[in-house]
PDB file of N, CA and C in Angstrom:
ATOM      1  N   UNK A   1       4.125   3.555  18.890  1.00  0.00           N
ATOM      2  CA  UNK A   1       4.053   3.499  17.455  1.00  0.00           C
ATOM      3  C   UNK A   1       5.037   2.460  16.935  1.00  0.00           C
ATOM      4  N   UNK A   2       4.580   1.420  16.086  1.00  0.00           N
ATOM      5  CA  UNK A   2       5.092   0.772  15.532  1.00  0.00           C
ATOM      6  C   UNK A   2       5.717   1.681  14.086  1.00  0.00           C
ATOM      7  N   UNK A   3       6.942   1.040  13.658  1.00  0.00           N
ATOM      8  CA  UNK A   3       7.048   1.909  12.274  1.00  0.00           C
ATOM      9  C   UNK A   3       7.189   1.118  11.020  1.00  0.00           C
ATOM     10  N   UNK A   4       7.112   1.678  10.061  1.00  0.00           N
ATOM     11  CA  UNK A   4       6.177   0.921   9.029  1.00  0.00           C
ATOM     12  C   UNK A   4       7.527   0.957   8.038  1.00  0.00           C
ATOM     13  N   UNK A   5       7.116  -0.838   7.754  1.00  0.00           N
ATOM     14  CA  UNK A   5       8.392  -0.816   7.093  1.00  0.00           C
ATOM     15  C   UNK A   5       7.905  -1.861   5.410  1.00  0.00           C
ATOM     16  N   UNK A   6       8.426  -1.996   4.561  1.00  0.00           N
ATOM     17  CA  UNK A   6       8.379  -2.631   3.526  1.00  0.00           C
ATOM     18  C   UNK A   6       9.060  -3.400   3.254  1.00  0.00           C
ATOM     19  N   UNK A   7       8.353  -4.982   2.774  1.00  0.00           N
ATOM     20  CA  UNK A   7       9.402  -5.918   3.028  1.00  0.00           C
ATOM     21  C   UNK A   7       9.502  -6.188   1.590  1.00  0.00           C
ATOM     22  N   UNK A   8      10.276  -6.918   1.089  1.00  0.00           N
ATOM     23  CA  UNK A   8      10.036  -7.449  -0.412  1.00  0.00           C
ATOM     24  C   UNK A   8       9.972  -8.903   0.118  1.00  0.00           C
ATOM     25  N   UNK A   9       8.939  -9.571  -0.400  1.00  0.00           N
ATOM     26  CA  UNK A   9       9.434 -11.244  -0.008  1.00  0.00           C
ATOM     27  C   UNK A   9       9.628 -11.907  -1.224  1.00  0.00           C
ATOM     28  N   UNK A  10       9.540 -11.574  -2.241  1.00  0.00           N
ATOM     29  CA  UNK A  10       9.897 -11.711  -3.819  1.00  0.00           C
ATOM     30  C   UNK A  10       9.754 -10.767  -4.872  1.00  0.00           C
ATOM     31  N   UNK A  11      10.665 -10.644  -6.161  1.00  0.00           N
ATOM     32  CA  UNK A  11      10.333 -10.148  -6.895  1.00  0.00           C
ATOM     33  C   UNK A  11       8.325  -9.439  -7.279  1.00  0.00           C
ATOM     34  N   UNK A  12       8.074  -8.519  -6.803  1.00  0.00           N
ATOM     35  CA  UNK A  12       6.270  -8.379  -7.113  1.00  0.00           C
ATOM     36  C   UNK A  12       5.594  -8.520  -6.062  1.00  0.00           C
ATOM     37  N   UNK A  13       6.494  -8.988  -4.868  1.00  0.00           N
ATOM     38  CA  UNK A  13       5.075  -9.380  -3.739  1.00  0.00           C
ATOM     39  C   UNK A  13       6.055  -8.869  -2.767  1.00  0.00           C
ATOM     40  N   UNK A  14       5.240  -7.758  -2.168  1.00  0.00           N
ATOM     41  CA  UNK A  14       5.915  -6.927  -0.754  1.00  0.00           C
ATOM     42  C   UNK A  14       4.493  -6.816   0.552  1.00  0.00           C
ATOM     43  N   UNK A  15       5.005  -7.021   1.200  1.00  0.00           N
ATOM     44  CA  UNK A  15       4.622  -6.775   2.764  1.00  0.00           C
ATOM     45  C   UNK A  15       4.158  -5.889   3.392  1.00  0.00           C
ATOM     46  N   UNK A  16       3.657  -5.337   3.567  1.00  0.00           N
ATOM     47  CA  UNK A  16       3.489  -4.207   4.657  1.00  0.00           C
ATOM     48  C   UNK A  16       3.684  -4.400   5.779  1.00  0.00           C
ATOM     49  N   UNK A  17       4.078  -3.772   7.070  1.00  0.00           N
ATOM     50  CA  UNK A  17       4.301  -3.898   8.438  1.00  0.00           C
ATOM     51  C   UNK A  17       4.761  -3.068   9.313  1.00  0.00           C
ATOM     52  N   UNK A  18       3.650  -2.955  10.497  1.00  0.00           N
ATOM     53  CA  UNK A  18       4.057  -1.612  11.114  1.00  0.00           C
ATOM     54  C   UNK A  18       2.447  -0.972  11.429  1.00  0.00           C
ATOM     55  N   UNK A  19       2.524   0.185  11.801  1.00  0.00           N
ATOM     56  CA  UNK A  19       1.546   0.800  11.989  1.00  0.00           C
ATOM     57  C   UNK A  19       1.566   1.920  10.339  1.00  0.00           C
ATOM     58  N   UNK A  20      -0.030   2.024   9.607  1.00  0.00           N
ATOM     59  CA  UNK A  20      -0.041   2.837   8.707  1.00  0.00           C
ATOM     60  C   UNK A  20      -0.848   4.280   9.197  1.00  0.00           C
ATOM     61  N   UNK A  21      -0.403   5.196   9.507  1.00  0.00           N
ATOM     62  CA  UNK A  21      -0.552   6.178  10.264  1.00  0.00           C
ATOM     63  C   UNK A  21       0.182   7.408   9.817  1.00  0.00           C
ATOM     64  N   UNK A  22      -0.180   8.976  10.151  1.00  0.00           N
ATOM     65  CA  UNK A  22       0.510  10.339  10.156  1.00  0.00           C
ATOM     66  C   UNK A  22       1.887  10.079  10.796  1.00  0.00           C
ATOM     67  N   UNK A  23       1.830   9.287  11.544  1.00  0.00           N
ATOM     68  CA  UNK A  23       3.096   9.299  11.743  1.00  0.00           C
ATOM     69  C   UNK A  23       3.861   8.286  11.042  1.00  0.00           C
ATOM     70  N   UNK A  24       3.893   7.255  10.909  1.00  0.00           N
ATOM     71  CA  UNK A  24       4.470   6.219  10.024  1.00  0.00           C
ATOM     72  C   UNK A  24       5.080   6.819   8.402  1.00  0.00           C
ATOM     73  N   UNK A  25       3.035   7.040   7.987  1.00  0.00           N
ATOM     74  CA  UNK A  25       3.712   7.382   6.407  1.00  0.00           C
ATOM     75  C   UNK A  25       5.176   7.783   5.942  1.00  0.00           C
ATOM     76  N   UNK A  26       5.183   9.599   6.264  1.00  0.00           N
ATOM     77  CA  UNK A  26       6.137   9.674   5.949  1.00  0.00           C
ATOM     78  C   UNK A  26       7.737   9.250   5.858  1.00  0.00           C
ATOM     79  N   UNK A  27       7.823   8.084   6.864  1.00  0.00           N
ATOM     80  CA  UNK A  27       9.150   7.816   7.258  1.00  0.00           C
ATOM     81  C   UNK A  27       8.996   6.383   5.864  1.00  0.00           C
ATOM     82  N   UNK A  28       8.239   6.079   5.788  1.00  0.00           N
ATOM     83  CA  UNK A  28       7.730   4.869   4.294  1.00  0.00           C
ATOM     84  C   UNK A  28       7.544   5.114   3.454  1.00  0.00           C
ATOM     85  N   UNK A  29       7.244   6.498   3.204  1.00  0.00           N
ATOM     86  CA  UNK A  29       6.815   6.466   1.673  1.00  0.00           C
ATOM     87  C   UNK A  29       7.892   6.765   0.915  1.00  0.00           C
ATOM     88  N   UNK A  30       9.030   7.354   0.687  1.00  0.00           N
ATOM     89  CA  UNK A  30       9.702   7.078  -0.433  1.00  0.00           C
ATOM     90  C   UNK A  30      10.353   5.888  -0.779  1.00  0.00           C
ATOM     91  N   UNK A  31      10.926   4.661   0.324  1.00  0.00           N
ATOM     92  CA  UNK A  31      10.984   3.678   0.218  1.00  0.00           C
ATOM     93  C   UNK A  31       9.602   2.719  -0.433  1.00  0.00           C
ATOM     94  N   UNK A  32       8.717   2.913  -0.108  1.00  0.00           N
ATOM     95  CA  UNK A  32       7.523   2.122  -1.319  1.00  0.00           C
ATOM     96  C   UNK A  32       7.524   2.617  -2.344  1.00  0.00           C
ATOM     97  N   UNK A  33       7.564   3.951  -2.427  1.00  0.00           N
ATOM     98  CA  UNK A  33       7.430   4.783  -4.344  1.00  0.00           C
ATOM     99  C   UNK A  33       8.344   4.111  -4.838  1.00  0.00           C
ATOM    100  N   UNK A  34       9.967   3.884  -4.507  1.00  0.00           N
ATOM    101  CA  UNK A  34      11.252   3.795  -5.115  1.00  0.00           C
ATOM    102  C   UNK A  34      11.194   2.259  -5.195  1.00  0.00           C
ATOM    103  N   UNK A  35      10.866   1.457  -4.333  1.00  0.00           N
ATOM    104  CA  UNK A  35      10.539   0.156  -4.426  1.00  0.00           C
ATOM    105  C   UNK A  35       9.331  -0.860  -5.071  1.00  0.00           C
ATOM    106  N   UNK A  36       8.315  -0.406  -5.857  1.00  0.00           N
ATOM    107  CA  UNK A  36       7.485  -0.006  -6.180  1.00  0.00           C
ATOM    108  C   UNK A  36       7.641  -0.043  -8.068  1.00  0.00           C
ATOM    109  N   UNK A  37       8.308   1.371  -8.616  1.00  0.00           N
ATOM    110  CA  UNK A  37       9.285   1.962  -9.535  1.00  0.00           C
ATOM    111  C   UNK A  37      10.243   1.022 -10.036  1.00  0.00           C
ATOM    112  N   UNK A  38      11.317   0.522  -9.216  1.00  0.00           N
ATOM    113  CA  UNK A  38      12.087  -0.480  -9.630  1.00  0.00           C
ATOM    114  C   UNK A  38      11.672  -1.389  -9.874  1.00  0.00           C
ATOM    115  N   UNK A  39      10.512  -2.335  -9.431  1.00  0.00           N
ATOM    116  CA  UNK A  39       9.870  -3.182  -9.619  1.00  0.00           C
ATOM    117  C   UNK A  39       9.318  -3.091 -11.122  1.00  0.00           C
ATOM    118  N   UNK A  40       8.175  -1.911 -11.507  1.00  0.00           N
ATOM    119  CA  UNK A  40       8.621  -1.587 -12.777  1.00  0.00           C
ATOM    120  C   UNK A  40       8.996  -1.798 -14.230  1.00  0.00           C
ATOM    121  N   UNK A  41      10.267  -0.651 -13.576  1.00  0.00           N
ATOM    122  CA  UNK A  41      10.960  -0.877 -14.657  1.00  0.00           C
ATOM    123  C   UNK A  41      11.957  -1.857 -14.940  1.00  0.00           C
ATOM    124  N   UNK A  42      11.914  -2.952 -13.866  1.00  0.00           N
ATOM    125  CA  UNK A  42      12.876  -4.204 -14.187  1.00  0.00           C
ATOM    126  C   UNK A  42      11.649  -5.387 -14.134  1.00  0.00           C
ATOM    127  N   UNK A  43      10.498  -5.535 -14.002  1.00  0.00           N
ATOM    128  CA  UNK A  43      10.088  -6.572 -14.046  1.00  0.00           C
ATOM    129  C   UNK A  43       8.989  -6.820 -15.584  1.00  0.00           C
ATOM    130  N   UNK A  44       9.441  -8.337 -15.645  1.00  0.00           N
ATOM    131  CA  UNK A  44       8.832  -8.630 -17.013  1.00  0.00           C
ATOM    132  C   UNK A  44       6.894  -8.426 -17.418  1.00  0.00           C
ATOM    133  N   UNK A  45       6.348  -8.282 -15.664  1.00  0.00           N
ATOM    134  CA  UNK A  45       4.960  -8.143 -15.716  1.00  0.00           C
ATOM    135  C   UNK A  45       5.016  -6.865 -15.095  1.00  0.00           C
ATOM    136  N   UNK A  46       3.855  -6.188 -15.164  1.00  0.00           N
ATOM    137  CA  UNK A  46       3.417  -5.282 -14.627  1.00  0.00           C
ATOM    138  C   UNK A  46       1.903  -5.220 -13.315  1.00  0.00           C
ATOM    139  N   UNK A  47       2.310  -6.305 -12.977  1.00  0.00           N
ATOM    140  CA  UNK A  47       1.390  -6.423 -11.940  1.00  0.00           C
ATOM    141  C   UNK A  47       2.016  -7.397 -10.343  1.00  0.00           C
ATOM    142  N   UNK A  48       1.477  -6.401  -9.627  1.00  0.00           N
ATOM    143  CA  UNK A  48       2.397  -6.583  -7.819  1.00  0.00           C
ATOM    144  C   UNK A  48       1.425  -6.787  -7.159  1.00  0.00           C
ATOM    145  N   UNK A  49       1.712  -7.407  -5.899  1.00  0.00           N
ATOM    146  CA  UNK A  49       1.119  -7.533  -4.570  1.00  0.00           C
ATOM    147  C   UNK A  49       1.220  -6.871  -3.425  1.00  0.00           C
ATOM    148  N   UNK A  50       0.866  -6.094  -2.830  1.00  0.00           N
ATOM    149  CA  UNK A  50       0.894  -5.469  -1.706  1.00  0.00           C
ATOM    150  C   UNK A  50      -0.030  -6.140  -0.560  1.00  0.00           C
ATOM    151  N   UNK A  51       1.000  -7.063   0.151  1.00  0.00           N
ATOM    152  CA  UNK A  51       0.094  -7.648   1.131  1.00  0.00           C
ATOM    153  C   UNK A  51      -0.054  -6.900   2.780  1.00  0.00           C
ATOM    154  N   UNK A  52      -0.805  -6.818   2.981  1.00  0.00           N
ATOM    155  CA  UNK A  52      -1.226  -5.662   4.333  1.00  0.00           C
ATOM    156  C   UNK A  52      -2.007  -6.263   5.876  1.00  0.00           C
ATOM    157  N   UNK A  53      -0.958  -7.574   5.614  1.00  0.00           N
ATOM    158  CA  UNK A  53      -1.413  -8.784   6.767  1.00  0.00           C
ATOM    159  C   UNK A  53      -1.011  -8.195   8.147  1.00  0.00           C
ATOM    160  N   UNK A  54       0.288  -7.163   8.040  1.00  0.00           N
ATOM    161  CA  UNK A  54       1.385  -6.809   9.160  1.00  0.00           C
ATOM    162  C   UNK A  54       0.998  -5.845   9.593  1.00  0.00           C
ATOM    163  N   UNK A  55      -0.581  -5.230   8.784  1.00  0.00           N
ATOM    164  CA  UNK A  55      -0.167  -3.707   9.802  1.00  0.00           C
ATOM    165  C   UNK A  55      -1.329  -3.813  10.816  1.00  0.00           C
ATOM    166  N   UNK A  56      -0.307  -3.498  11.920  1.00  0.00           N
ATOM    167  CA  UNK A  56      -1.080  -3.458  13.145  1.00  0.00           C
ATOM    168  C   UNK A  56      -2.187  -2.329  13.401  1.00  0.00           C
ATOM    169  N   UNK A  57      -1.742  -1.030  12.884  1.00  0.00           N
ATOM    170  CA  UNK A  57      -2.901   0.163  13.098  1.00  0.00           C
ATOM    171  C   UNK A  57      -2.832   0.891  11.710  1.00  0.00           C
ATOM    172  N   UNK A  58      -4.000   1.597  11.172  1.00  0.00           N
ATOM    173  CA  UNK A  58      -4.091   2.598  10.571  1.00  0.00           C
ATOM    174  C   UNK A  58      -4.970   3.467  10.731  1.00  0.00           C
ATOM    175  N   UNK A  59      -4.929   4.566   9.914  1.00  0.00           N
ATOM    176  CA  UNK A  59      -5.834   5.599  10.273  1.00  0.00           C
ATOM    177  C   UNK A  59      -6.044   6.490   8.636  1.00  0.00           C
ATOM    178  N   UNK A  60      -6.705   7.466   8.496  1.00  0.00           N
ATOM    179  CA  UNK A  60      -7.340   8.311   7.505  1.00  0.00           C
ATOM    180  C   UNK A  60      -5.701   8.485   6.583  1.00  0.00           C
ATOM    181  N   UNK A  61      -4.675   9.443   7.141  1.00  0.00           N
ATOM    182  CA  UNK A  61      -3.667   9.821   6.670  1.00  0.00           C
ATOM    183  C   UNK A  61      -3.036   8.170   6.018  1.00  0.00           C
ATOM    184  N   UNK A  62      -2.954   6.992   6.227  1.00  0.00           N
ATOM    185  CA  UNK A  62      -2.551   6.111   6.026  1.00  0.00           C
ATOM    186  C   UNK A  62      -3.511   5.655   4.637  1.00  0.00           C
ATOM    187  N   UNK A  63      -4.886   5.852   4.848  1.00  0.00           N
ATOM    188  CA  UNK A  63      -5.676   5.751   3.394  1.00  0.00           C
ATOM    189  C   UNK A  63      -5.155   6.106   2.513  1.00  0.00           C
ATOM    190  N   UNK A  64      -5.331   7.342   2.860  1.00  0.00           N
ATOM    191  CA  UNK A  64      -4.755   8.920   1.790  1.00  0.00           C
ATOM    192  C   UNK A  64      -3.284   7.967   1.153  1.00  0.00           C
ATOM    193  N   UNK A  65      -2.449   7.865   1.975  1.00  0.00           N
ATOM    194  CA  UNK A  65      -1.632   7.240   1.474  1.00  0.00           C
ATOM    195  C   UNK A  65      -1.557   6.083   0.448  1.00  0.00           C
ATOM    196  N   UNK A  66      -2.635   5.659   0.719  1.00  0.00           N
ATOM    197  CA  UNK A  66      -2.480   4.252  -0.147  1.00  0.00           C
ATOM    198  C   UNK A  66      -3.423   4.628  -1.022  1.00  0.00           C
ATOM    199  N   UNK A  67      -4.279   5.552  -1.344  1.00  0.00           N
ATOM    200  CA  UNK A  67      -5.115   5.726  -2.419  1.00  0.00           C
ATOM    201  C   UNK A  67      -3.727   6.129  -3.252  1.00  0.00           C
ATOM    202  N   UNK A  68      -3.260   6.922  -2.879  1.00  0.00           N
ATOM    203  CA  UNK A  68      -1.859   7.845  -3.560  1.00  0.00           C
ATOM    204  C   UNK A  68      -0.794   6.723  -4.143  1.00  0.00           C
ATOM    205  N   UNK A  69      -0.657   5.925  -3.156  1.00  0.00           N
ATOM    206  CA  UNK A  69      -0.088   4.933  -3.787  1.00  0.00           C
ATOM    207  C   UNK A  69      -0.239   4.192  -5.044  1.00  0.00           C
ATOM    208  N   UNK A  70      -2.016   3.672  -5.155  1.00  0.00           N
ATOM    209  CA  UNK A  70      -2.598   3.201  -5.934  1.00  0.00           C
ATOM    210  C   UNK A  70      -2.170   3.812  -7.284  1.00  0.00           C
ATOM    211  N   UNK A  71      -2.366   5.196  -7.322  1.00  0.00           N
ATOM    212  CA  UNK A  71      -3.125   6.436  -8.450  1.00  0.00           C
ATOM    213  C   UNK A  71      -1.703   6.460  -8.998  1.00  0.00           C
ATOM    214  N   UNK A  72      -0.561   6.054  -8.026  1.00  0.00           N
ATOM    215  CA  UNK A  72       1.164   6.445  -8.625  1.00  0.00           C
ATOM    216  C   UNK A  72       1.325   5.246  -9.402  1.00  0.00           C
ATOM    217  N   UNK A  73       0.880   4.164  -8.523  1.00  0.00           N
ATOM    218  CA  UNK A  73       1.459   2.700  -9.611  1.00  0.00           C
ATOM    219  C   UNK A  73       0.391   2.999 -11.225  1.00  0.00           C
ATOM    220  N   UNK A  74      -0.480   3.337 -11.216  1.00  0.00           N
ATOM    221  CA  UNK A  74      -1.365   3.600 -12.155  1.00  0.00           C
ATOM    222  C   UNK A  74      -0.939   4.117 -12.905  1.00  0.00           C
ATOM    223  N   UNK A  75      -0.131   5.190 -12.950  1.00  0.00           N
ATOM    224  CA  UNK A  75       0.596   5.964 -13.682  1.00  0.00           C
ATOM    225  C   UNK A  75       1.626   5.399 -14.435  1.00  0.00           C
ATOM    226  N   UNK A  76       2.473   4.295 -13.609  1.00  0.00           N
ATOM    227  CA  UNK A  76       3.780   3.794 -13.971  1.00  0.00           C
ATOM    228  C   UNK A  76       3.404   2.481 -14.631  1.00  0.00           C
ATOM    229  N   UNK A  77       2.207   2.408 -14.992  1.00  0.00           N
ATOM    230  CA  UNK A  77       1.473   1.056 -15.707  1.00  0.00           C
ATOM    231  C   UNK A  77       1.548  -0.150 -14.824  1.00  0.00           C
ATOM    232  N   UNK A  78       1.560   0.100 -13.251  1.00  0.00           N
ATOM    233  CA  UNK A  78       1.501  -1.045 -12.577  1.00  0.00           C
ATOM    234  C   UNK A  78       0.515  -1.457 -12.152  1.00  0.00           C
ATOM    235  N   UNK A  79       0.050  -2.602 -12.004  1.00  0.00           N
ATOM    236  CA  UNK A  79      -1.422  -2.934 -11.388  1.00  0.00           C
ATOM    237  C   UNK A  79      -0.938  -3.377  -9.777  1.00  0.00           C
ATOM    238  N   UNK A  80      -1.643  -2.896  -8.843  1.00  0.00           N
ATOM    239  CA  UNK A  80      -0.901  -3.136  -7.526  1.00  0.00           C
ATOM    240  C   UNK A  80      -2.238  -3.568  -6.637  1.00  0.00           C
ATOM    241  N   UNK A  81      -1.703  -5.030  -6.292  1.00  0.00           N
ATOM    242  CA  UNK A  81      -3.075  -5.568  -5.886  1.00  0.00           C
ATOM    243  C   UNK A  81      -3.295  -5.886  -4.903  1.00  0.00           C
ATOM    244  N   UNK A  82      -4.135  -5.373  -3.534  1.00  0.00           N
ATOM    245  CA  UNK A  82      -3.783  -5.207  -2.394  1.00  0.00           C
ATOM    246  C   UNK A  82      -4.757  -6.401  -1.722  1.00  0.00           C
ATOM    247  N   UNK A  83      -4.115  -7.463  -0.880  1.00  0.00           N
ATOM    248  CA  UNK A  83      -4.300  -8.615  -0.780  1.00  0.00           C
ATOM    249  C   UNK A  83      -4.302  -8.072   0.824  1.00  0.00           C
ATOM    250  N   UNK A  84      -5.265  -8.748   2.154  1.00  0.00           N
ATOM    251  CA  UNK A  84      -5.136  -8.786   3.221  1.00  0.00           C
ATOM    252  C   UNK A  84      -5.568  -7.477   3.734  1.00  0.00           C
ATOM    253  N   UNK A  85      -6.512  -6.402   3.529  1.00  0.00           N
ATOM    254  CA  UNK A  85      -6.606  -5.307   3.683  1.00  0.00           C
ATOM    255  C   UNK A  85      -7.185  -5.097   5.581  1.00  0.00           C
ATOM    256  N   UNK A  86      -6.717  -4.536   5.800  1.00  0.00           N
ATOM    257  CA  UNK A  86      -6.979  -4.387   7.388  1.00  0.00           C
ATOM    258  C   UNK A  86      -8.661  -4.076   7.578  1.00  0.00           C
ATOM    259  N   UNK A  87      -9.213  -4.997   8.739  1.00  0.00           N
ATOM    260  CA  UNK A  87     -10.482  -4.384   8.821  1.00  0.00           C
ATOM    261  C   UNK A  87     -10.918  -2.955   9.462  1.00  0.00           C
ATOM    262  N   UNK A  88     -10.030  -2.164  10.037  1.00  0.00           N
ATOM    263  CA  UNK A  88     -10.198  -1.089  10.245  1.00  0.00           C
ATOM    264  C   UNK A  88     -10.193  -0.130   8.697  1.00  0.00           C
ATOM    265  N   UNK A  89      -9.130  -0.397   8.069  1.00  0.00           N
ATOM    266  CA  UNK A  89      -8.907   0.347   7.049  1.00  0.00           C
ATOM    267  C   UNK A  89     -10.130   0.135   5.740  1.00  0.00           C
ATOM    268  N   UNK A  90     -10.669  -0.898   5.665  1.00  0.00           N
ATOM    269  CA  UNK A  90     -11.639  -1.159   4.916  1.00  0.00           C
ATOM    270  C   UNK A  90     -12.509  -0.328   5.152  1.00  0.00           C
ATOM    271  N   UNK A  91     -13.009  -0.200   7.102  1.00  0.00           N
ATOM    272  CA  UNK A  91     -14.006   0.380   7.545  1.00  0.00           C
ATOM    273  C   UNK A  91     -13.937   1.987   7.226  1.00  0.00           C
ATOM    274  N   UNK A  92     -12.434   2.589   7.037  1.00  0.00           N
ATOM    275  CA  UNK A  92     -12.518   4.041   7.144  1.00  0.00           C
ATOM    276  C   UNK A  92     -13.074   3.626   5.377  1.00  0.00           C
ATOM    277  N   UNK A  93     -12.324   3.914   4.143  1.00  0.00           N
ATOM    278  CA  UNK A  93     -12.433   3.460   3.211  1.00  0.00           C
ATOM    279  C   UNK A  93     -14.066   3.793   2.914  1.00  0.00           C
ATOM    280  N   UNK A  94     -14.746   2.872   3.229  1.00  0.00           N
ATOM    281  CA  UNK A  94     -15.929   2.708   2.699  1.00  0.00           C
ATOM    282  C   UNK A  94     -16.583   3.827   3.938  1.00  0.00           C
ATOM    283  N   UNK A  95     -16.431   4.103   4.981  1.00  0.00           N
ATOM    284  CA  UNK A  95     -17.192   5.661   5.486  1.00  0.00           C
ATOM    285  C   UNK A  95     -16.827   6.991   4.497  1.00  0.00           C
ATOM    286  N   UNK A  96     -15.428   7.195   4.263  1.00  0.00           N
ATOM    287  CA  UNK A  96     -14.621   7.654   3.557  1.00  0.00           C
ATOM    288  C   UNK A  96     -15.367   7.729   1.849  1.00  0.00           C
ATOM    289  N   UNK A  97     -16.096   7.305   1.379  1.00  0.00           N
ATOM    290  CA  UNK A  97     -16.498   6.755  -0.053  1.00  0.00           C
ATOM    291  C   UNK A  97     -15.611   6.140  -1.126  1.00  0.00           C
ATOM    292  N   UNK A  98     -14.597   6.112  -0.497  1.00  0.00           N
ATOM    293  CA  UNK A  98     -13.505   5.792  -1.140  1.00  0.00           C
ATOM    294  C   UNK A  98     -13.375   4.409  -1.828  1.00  0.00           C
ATOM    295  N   UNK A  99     -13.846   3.159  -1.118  1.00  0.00           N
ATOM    296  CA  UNK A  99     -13.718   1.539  -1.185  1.00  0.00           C
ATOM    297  C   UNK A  99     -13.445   0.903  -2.553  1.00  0.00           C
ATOM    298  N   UNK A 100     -14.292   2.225  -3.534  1.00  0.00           N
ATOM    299  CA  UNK A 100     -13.770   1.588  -4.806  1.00  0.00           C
ATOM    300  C   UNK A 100     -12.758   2.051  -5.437  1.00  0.00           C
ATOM    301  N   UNK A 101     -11.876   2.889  -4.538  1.00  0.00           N
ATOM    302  CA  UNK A 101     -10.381   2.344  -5.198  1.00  0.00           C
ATOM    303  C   UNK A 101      -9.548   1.574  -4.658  1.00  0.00           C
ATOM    304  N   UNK A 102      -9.735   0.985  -3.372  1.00  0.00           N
ATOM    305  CA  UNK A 102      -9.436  -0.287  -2.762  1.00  0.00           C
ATOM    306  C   UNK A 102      -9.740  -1.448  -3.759  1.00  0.00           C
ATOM    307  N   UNK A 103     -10.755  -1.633  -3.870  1.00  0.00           N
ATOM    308  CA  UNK A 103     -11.617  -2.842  -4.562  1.00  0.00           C
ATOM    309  C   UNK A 103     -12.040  -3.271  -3.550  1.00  0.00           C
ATOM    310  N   UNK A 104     -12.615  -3.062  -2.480  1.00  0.00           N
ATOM    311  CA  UNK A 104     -13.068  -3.603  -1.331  1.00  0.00           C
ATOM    312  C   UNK A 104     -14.375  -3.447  -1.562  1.00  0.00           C
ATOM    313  N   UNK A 105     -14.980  -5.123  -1.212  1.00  0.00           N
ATOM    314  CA  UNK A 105     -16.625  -4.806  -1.661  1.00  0.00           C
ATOM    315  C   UNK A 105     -17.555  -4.774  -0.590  1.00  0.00           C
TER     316      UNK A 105
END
């Protein structure tokens, strides 16, 4: 298992990397909520990048995650725009019925 880490590479545009997985998530997710949040409430736009070039594996629990993710920035008036989406993860996604909260077409 790779572990999944969050990079910032600028103000609005963060990284993904690692494996997105039951096991990963949890050791990532309060570091993306909190990183995420700050972004926020200190930045002059309300719209981010989540690029997802780095992750080597995901799985269902890793969706779940990032739908959750989605539905939280939504809340906090962020638009979070997920650039590079893994072709596995697309594939669960759209078995899943899910794709249109990806935006994956």
């Amino acid at each position: 298992m790779e572990a999944l880490t969050l990079v910032t590479q600028k103000p609005g545009h963060f990284v993904l990397q690692g494996d997105l997985n039951r096991d990963s998530v949890p050791l990532c997710k309060q570091q993306t909520f909190l990183a995420l949040k700050k972004f926020g409430q200190t930045s002059k736009t309300e719209s981010a990048i989540l690029d997802m070039s780095g992750i080597a594996h995901a799985d269902t629990a890793g969706l779940a995650w990032l739908i959750n993710l989605l539905k939280n920035c939504k809340q906090q008036n962020i638009l979070l725009e997920l650039k590079n989406i893994p072709e596995t993860l697309v594939n669960l996604a759209k078995i899943s019925d899910v794709d249109g909260f990806l935006s994956v077409q």
